[in-house]
Protein backbone atom coordinates (compact mmCIF):
# COMPACT_ATOMS: atom_id res chain seq x y z
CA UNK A 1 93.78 135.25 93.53
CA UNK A 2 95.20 138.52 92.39
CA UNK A 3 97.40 140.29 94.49
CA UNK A 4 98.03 144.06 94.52
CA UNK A 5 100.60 145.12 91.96
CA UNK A 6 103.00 146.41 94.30
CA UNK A 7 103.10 143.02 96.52
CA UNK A 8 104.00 140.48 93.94
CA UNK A 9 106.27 142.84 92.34
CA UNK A 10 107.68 140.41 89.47
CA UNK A 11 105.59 137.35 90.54
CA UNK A 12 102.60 135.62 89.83
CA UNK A 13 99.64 133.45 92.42
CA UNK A 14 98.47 130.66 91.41
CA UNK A 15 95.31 131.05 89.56
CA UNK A 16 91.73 130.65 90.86
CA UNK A 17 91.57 127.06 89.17
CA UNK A 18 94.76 126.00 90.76
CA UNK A 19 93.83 127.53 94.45
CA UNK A 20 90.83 124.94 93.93
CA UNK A 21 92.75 122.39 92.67
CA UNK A 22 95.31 122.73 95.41
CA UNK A 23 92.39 123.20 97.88
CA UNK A 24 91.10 119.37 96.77
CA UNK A 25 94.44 117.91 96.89
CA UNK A 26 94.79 118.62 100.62
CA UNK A 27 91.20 117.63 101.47
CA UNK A 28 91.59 114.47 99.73
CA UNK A 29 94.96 114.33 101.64
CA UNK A 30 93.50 114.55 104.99
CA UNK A 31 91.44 112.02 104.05
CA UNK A 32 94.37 110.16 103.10
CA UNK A 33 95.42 110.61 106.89
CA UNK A 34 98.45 113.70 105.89
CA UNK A 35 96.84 116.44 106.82
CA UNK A 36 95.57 119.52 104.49
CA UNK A 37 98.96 121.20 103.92
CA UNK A 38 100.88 118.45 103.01
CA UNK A 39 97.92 117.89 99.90
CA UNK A 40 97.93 121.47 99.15
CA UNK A 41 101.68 122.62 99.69
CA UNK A 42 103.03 119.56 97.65
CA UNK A 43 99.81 120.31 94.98
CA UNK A 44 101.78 123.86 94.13
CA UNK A 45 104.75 122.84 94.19
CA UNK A 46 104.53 120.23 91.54
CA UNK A 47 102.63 123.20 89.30
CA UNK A 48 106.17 125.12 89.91
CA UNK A 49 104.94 127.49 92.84
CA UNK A 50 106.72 128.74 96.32
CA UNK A 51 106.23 129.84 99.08
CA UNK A 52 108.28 133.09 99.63
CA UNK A 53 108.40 133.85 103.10
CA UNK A 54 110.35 137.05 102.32
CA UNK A 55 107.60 138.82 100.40
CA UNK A 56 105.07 140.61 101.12
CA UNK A 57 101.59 139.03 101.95
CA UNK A 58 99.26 138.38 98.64
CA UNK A 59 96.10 138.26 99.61
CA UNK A 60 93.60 140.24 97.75
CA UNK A 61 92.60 142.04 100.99
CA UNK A 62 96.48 141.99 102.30
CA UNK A 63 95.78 139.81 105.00
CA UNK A 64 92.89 142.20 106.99
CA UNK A 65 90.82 138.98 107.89
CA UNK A 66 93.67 136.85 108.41
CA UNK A 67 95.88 135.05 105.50
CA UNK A 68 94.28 132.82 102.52
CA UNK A 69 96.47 129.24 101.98
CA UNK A 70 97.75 130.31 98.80
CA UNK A 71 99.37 133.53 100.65
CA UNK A 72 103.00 134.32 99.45
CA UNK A 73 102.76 131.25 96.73
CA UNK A 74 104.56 132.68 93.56
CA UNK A 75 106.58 131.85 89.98
């Protein structure tokens, strides 16, 4: 994911390996009877991500079709 310069002023996403990464640990966490964004939440946050609720959105396309998971996730 890469977010327009001015949005993550100072941060960094999580990279494209780690959205997928993240994206299996909450499938195989549904299966696990959780839910997807217990799997995927708790995925990023063990790699040191966020979620910032007081930035603005990340998405590549700034949220046009409606926001990614990995939306406002940031070092």
């Amino acid at each position: 994911m890469v977010a327009p310069p001015d949005v993550a002023q100072g941060h960094s996403g999580p990279s494209d390996e780690e959205v997928l990464a993240a994206l299996r640990a909450g499938y195989r966490s549904i299966d696990d009877g959780y839910g997807f964004y217990p799997g995927f939440d708790g995925w990023l946050e063990s790699l040191g991500y966020r979620r910032r609720g007081d930035i603005d959105c990340t998405c590549p396309d700034r949220g046009y079709r409606g926001h990614l998971p990995e939306c406002r996730w940031v070092r």
